[in-house]
N, C-alpha and C. Protein backbone atom coordinates (compact mmCIF):
# COMPACT_ATOMS: atom_id res chain seq x y z
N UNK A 1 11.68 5.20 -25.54
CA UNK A 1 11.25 6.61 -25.62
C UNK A 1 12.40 7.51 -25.23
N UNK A 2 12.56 9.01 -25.64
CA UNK A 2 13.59 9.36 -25.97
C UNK A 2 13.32 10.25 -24.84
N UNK A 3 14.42 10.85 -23.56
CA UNK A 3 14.38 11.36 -22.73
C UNK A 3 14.85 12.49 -22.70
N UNK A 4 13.43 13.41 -22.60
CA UNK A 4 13.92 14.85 -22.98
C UNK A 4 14.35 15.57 -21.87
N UNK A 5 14.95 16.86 -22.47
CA UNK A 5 15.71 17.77 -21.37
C UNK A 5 14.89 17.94 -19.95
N UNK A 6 13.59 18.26 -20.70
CA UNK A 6 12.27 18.45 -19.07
C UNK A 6 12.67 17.66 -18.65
N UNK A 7 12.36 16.31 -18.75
CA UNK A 7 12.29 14.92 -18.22
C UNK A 7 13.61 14.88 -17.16
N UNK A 8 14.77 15.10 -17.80
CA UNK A 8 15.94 15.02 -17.31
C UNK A 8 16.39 15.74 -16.05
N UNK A 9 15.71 17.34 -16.16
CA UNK A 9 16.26 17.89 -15.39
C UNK A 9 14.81 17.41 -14.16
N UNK A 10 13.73 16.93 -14.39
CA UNK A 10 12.82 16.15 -13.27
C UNK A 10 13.54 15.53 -12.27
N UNK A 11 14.26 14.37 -13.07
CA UNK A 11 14.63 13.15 -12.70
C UNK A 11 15.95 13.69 -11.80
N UNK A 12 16.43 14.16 -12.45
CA UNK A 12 17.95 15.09 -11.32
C UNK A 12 16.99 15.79 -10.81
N UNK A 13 15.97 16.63 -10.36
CA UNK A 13 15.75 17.27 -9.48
C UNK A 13 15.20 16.43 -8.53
N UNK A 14 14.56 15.35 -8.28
CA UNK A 14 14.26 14.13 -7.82
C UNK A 14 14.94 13.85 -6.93
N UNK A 15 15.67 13.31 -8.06
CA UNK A 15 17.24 12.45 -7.09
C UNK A 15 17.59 13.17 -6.06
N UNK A 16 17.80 14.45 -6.32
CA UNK A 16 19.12 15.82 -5.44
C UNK A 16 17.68 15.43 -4.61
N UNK A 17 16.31 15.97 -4.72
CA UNK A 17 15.59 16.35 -3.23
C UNK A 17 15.11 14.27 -2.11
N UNK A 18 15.31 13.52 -3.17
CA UNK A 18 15.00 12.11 -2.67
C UNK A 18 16.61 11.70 -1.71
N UNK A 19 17.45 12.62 -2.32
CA UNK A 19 18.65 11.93 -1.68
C UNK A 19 19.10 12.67 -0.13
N UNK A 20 18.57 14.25 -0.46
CA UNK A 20 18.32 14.80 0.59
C UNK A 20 17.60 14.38 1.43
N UNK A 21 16.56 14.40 1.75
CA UNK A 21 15.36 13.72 2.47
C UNK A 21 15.94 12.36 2.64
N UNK A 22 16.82 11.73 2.30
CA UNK A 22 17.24 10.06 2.83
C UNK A 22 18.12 10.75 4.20
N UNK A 23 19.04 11.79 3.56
CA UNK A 23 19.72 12.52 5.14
C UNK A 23 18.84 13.10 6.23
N UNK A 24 17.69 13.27 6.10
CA UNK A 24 16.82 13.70 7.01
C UNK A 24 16.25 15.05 7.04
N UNK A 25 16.46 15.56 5.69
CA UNK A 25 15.78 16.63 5.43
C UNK A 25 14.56 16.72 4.80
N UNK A 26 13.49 16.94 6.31
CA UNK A 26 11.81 16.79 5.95
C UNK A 26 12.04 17.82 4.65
N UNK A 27 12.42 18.80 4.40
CA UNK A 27 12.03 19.72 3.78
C UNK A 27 12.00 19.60 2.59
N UNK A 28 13.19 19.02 2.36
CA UNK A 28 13.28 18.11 0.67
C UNK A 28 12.23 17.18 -0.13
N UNK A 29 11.89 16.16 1.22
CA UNK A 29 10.95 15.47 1.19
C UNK A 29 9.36 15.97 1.26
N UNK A 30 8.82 17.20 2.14
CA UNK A 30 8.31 18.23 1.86
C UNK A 30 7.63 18.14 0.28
N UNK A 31 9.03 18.80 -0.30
CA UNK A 31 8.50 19.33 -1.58
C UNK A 31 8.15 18.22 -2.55
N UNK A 32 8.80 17.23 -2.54
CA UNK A 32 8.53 15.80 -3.38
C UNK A 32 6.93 15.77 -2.68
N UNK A 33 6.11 15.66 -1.41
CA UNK A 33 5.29 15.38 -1.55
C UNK A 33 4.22 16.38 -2.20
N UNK A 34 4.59 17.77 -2.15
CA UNK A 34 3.65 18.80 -2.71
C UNK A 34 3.83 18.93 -4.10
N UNK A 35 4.91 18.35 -4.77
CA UNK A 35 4.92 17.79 -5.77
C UNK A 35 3.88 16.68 -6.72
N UNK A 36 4.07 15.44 -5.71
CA UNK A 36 3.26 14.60 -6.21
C UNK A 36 2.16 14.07 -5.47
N UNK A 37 1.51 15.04 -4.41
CA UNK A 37 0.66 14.06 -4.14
C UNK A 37 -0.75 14.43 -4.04
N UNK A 38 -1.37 15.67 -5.23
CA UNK A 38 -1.99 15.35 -6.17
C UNK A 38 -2.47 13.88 -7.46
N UNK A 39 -1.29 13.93 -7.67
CA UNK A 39 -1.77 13.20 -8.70
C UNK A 39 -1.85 11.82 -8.16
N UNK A 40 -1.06 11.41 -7.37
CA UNK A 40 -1.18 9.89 -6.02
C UNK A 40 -2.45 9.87 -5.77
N UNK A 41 -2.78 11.14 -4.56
CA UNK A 41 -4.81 10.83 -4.47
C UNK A 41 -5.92 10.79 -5.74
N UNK A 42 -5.77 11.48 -6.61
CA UNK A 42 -6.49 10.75 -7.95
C UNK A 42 -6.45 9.51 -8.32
N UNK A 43 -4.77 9.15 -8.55
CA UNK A 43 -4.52 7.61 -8.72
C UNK A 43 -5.27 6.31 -7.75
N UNK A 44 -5.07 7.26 -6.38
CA UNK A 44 -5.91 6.48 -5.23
C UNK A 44 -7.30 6.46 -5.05
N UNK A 45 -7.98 7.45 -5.68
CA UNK A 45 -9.70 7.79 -5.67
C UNK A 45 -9.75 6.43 -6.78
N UNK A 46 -9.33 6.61 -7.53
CA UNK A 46 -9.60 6.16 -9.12
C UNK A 46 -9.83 4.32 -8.52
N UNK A 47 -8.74 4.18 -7.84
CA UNK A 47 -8.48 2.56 -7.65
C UNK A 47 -8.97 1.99 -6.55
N UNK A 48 -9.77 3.33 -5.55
CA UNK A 48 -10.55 2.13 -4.33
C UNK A 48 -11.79 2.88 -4.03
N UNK A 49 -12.07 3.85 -5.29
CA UNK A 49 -13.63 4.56 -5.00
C UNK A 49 -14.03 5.17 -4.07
N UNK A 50 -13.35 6.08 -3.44
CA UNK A 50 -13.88 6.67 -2.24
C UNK A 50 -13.07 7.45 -1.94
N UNK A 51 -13.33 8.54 -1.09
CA UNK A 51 -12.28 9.47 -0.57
C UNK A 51 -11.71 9.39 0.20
N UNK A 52 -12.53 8.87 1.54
CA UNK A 52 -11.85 8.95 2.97
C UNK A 52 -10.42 7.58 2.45
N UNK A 53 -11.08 6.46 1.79
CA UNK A 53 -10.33 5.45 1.87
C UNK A 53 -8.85 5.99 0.66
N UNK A 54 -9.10 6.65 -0.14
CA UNK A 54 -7.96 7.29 -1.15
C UNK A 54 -6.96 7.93 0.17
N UNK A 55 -7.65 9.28 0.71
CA UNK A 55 -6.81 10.29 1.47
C UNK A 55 -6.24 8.90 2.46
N UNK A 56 -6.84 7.99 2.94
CA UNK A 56 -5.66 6.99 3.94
C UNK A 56 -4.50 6.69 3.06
N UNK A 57 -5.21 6.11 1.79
CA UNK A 57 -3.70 5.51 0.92
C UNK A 57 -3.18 6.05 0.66
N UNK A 58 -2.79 7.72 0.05
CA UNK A 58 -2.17 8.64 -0.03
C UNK A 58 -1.13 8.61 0.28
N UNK A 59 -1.56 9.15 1.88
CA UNK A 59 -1.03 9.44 3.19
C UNK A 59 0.06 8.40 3.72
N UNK A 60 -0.68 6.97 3.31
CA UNK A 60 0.25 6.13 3.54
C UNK A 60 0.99 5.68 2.49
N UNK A 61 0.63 5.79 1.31
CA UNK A 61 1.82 5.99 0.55
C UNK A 61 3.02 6.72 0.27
N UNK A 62 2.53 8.00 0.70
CA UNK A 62 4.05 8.80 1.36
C UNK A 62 5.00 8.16 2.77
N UNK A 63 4.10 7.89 3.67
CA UNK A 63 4.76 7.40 4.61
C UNK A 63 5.70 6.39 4.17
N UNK A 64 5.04 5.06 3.65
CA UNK A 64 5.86 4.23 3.44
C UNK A 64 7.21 4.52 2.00
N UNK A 65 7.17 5.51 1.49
CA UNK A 65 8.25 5.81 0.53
C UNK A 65 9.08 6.73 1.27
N UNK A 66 8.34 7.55 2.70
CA UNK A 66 10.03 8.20 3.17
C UNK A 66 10.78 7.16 3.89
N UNK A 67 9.85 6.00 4.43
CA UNK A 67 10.53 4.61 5.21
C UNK A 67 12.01 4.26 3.84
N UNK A 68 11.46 3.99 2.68
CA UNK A 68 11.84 3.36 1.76
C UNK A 68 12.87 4.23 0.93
N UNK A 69 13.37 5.42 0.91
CA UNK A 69 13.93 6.35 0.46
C UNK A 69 15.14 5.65 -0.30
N UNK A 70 15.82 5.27 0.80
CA UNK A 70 17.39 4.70 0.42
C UNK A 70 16.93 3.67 -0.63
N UNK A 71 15.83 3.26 -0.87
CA UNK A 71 15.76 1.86 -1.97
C UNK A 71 15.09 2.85 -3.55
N UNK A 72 14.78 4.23 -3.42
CA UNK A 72 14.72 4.86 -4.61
C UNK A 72 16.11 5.36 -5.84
N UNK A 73 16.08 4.11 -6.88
CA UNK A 73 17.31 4.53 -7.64
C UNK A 73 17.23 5.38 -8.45
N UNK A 74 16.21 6.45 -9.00
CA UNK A 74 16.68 6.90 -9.76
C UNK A 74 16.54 7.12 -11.08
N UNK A 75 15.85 6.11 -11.38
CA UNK A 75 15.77 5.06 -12.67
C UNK A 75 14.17 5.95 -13.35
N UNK A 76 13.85 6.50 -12.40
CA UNK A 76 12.10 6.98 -12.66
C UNK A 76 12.37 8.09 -11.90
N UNK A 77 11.07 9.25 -12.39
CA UNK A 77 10.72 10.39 -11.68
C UNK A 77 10.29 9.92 -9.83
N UNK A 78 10.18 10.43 -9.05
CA UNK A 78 9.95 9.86 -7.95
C UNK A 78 8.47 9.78 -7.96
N UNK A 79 7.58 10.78 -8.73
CA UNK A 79 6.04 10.21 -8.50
C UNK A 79 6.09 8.95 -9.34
N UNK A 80 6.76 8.88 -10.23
CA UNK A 80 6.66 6.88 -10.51
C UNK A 80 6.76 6.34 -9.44
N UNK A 81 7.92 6.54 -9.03
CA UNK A 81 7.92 5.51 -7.82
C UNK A 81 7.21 5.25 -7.10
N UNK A 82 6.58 6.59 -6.86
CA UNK A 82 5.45 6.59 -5.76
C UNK A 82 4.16 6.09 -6.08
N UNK A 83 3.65 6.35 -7.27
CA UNK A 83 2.73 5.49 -7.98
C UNK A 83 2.89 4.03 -7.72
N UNK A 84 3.79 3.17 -8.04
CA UNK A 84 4.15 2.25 -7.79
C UNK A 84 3.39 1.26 -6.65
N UNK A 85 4.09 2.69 -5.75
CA UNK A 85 3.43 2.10 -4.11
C UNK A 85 2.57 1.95 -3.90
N UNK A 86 1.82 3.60 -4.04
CA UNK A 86 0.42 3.28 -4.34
C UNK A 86 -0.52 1.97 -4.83
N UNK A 87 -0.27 2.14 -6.38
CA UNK A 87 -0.96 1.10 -6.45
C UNK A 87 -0.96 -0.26 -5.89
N UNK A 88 0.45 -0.53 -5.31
CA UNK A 88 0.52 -2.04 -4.76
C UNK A 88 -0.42 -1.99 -3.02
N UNK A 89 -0.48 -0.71 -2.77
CA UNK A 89 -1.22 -0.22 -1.27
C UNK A 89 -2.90 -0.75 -1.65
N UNK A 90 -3.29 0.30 -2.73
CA UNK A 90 -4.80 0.64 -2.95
C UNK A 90 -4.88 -1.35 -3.50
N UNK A 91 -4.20 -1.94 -3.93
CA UNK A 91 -4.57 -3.69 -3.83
C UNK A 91 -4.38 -3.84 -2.80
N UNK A 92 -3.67 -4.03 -1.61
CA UNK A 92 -4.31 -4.54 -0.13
C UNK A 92 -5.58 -4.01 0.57
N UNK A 93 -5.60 -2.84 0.44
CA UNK A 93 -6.94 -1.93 0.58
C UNK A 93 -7.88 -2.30 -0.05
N UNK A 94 -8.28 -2.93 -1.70
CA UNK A 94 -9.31 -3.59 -2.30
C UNK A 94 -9.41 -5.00 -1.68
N UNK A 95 -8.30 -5.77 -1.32
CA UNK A 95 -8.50 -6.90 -0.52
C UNK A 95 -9.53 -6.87 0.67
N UNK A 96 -8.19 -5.53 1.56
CA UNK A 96 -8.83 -6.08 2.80
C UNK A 96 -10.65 -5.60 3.05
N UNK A 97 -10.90 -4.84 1.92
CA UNK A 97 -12.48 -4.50 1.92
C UNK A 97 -13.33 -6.03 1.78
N UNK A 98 -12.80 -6.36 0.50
CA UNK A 98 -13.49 -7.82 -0.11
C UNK A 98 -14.01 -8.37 1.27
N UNK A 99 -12.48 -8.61 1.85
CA UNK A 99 -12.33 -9.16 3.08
C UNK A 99 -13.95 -9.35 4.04
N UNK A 100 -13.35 -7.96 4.19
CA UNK A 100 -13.90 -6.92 5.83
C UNK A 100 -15.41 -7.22 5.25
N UNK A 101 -16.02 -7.20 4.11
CA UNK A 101 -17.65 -7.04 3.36
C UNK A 101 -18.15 -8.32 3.97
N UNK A 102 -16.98 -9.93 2.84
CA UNK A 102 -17.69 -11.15 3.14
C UNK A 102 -17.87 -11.56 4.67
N UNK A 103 -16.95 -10.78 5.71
CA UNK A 103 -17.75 -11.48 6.99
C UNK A 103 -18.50 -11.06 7.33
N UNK A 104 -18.76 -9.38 7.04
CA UNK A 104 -20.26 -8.55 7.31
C UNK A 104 -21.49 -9.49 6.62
N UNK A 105 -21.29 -9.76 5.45
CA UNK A 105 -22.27 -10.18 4.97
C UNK A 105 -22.09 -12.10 5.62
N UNK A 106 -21.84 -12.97 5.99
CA UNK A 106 -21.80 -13.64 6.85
C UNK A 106 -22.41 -13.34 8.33
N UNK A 107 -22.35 -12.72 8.70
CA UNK A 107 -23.23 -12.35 9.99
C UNK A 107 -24.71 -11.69 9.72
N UNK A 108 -24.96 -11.11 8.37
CA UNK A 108 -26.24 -10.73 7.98
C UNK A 108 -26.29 -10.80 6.65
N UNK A 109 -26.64 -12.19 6.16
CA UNK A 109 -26.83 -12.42 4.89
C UNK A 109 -27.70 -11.36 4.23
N UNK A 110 -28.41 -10.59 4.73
CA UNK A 110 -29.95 -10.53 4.12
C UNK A 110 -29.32 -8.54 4.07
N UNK A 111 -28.18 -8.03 4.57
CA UNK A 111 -27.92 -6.54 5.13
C UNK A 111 -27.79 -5.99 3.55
N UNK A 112 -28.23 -5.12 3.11
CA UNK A 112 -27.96 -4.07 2.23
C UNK A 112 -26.83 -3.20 2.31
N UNK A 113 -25.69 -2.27 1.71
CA UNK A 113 -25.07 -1.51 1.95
C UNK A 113 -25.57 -0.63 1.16
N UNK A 114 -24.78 0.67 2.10
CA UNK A 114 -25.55 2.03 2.26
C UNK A 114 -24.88 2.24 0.77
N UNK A 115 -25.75 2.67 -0.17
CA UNK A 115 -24.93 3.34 -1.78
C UNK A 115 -25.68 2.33 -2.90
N UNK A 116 -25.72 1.00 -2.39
CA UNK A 116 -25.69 0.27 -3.02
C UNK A 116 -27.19 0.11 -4.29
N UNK A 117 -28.44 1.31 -3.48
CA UNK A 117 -29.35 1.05 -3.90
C UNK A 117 -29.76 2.81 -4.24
N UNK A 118 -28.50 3.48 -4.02
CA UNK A 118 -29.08 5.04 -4.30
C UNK A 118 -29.03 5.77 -5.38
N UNK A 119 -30.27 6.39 -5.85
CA UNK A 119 -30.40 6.59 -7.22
C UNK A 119 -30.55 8.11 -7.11
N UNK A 120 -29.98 8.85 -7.65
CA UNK A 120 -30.50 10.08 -7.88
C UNK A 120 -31.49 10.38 -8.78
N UNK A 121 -33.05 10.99 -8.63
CA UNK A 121 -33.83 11.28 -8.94
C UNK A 121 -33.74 11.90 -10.15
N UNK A 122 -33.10 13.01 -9.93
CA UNK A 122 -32.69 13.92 -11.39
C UNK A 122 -32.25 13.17 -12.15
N UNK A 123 -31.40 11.94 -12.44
CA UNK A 123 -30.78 11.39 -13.25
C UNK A 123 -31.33 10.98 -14.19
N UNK A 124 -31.27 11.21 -15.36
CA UNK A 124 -31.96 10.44 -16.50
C UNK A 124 -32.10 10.73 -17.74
N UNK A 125 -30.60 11.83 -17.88
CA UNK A 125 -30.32 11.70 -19.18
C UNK A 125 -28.77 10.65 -19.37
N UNK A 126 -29.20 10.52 -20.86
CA UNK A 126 -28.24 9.75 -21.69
C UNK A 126 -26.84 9.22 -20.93
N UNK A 127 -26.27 10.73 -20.68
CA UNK A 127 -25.21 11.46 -20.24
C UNK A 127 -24.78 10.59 -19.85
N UNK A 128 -25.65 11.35 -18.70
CA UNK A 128 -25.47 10.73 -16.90
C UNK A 128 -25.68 9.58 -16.23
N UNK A 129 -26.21 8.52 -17.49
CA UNK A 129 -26.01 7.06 -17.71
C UNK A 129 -25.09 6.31 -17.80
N UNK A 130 -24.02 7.12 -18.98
CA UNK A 130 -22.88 6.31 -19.36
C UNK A 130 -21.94 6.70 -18.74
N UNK A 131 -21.97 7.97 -17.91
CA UNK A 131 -20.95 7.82 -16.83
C UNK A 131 -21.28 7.20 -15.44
N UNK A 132 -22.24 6.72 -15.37
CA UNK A 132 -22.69 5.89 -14.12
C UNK A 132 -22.04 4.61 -14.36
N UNK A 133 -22.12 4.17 -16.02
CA UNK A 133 -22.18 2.58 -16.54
C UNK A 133 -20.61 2.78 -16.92
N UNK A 134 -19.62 3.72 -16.60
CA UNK A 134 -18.30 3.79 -16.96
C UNK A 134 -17.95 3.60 -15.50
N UNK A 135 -18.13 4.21 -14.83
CA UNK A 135 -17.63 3.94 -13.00
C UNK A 135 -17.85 3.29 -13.08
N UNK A 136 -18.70 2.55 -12.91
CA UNK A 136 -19.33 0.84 -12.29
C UNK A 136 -18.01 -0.22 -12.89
N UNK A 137 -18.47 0.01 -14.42
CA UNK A 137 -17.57 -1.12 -15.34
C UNK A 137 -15.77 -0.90 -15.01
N UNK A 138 -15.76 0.83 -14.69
CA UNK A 138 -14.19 0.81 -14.17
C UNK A 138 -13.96 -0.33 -12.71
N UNK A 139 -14.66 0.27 -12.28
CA UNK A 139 -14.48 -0.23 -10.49
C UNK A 139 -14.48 -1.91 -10.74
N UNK A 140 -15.05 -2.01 -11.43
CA UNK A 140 -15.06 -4.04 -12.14
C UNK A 140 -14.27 -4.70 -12.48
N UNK A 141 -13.16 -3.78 -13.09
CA UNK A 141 -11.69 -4.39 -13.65
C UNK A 141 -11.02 -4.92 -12.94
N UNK A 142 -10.27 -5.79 -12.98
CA UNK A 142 -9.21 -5.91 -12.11
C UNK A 142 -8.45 -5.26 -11.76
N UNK A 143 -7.83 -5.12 -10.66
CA UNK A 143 -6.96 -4.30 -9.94
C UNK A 143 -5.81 -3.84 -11.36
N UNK A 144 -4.99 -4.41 -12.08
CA UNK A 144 -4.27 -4.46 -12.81
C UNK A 144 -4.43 -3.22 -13.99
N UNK A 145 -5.66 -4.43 -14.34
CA UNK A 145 -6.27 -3.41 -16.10
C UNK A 145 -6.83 -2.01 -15.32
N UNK A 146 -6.92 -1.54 -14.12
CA UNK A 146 -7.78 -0.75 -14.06
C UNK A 146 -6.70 0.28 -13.41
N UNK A 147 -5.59 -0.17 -12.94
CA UNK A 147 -4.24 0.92 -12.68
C UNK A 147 -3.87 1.33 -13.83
N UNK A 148 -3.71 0.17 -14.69
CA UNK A 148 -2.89 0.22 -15.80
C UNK A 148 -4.03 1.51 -16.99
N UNK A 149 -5.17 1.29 -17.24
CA UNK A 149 -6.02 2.33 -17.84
C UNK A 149 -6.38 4.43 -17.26
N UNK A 150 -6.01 3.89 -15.55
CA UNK A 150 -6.15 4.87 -15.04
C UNK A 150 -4.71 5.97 -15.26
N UNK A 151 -3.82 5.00 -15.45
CA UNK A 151 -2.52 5.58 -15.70
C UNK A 151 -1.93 6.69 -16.83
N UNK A 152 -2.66 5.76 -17.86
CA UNK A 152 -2.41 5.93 -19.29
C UNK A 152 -3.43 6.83 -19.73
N UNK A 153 -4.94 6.50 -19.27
CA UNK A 153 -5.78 7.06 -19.61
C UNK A 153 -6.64 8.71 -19.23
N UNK A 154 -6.42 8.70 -17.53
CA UNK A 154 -6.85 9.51 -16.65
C UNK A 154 -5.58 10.55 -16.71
N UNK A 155 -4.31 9.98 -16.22
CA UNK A 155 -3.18 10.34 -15.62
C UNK A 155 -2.15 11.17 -16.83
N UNK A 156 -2.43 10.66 -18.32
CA UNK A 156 -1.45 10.75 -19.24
C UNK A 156 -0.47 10.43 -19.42
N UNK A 157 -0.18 9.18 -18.68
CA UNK A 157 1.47 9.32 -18.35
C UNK A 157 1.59 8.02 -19.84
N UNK A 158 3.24 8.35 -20.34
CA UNK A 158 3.42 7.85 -21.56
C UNK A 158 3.30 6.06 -20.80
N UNK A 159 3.69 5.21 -21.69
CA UNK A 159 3.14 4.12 -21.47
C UNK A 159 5.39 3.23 -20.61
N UNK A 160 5.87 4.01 -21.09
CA UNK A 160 7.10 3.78 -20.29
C UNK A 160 6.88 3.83 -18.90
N UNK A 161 6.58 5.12 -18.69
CA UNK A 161 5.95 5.63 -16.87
C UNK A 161 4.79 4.50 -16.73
N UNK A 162 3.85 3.71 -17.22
CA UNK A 162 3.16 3.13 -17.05
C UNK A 162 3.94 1.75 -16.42
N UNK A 163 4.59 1.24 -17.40
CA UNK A 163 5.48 0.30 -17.52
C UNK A 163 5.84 0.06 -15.69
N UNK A 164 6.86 0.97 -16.09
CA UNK A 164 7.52 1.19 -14.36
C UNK A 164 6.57 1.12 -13.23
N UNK A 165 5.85 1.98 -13.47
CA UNK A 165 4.59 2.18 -11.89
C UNK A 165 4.08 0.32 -12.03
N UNK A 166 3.92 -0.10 -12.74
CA UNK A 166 3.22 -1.52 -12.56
C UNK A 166 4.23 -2.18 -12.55
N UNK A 167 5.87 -2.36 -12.45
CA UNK A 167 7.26 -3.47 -12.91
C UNK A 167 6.26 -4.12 -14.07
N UNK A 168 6.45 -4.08 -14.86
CA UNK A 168 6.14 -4.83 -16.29
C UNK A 168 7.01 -4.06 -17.37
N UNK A 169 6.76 -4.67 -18.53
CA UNK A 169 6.99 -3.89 -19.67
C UNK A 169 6.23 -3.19 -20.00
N UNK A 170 6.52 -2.45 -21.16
CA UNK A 170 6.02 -1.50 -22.26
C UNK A 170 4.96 -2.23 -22.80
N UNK A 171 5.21 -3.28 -23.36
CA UNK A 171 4.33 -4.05 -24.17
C UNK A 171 2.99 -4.78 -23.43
N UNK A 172 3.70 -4.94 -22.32
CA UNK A 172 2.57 -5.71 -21.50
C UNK A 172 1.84 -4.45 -20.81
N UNK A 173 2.67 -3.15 -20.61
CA UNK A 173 1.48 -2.46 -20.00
C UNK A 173 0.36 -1.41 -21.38
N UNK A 174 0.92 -1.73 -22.67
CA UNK A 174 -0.09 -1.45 -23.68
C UNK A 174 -1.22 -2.95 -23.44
N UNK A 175 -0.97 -4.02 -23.83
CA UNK A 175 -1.75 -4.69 -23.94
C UNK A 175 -2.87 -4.71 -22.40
N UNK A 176 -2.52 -3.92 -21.19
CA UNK A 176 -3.36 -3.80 -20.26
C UNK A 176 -4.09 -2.87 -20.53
N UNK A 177 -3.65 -1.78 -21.06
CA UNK A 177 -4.45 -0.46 -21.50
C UNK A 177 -5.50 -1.10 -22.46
N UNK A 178 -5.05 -2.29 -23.43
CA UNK A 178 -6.07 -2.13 -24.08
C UNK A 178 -7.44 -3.14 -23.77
N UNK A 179 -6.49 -4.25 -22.89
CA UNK A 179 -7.53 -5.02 -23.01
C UNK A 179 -8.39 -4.48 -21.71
N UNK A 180 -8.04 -3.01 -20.96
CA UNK A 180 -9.47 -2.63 -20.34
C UNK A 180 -10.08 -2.40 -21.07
N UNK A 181 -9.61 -1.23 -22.23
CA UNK A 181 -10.64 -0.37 -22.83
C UNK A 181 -11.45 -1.23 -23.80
N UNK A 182 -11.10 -2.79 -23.92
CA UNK A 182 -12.31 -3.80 -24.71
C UNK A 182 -13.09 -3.58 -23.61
N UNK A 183 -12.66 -4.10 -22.38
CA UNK A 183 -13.69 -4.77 -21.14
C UNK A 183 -14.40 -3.51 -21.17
N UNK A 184 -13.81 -2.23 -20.83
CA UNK A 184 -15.18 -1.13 -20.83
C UNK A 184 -16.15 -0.77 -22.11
N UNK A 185 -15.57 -1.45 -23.18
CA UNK A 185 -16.64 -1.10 -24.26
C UNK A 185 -17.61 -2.24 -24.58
N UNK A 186 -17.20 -3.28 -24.00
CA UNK A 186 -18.84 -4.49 -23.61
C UNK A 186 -19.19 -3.92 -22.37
N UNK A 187 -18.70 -3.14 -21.41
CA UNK A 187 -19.98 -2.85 -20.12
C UNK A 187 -20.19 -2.26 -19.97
N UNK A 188 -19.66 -1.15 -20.97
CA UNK A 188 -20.34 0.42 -20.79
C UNK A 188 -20.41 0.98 -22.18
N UNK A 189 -20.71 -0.20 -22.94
CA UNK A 189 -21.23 0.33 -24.08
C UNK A 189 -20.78 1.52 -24.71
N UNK A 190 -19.34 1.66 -24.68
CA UNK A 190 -18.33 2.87 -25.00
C UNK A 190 -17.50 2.28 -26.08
N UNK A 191 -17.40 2.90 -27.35
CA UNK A 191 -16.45 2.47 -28.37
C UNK A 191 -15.03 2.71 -27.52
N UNK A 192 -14.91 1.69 -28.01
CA UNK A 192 -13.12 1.82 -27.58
C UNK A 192 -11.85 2.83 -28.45
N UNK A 193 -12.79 3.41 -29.60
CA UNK A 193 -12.05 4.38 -30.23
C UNK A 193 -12.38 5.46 -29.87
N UNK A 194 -13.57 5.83 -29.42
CA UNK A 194 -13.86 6.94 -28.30
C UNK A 194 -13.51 7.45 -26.91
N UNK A 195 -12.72 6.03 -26.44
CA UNK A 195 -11.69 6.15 -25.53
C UNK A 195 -10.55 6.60 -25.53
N UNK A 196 -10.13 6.05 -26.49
CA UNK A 196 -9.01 6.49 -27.38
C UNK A 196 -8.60 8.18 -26.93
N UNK A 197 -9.76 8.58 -27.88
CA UNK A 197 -9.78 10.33 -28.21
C UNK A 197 -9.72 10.44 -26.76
N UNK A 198 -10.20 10.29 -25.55
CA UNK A 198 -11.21 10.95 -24.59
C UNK A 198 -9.87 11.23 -24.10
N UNK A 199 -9.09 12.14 -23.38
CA UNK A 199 -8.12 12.38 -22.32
C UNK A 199 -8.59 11.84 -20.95
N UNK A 200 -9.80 12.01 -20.17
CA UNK A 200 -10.14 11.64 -19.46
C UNK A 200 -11.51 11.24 -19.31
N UNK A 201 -11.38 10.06 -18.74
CA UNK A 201 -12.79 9.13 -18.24
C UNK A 201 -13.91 10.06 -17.26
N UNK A 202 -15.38 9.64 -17.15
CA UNK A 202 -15.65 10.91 -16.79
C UNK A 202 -15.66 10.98 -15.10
């Protein structure tokens, strides 16, 4: 993909404020985060369902990229990079839940969790079905197909920026894009060419 002037002068503006902030200027670093860390907590809602638990990964995904500064080349806008992190964060965070659940549920086989059974009353059009049966089937994916769809799909980002935020290729991060959007059109009963069109999931 062909790297346009925007793009360019991003990526140098990046660098100049990532290289600053490696000298110890919060302020540089500052703006990289008011920069990107919008679109990080979406990326983070999107991949561990919740808020309080997104705003932790965020938070700590900035942290751990001003730790990591000196190891940013360059090569990507810095919210790639930071994406990156992210997503490799919000997978220990889906772990350590798995985790943290099976011994809860080991000490009380029989315990319900709070959400797990709550229905909103009003609910009951069409609508407001298939975006119930689109969360669910998102949150189902694997960690992988479901960065990789949120990226491309939610986020817009071309499938190069995809590439990078996951270390894979181009090719392998199309074939993740697509083989979610099969998996969501057997579980949420969504054409996958209607995905296609959609800019964003609902």
């Amino acid at each position: 993909m062909a790297v346009t002037t925007i793009q360019r002068d991003a990526l140098d503006d990046d660098r100049t404020l990532a290289h600053q902030a490696s000298l110890g200027d919060r302020r540089a670093f500052d703006r990289l985060v008011e920069r990107y860390l919008d679109r990080t907590l979406r990326i983070c809602l999107r991949l561990v369902g919740n808020l309080e638990d997104a705003e932790d990964a965020a938070q700590e995904t900035f942290v751990r990229a001003f730790a990591r500064l000196k190891s940013f080349a360059g090569k990507s806008t810095f919210g790639t990079w930071v994406t990156s992190i992210a997503i490799r964060l919000c997978a220990d965070v889906e772990r350590a839940r798995r985790s943290r659940r099976g011994r809860i549920e080991e000490l009380a086989p029989g315990l319900e969790f709070a959400g797990t059974r709550a229905r909103s009353p009003a609910v009951h059009a069409e609508q407001r079905e298939t975006v119930r049966n689109v969360e669910a089937a998102l949150a189902r994916l694997p960690p992988r197909l479901r960065a990789a769809l949120t990226l491309r799909t939610i986020e817009g980002m071309e499938y190069e920026e995809v590439a990078r935020a996951l270390g894979t290729t181009i090719r392998s991060a199309r074939l993740y894009v697509w083989e979610a959007r099969q998996r969501l059109a057997r579980e949420a009963s969504i054409a996958p060419s209607e995905q296609g069109r959609r800019r964003e999931l609902p």
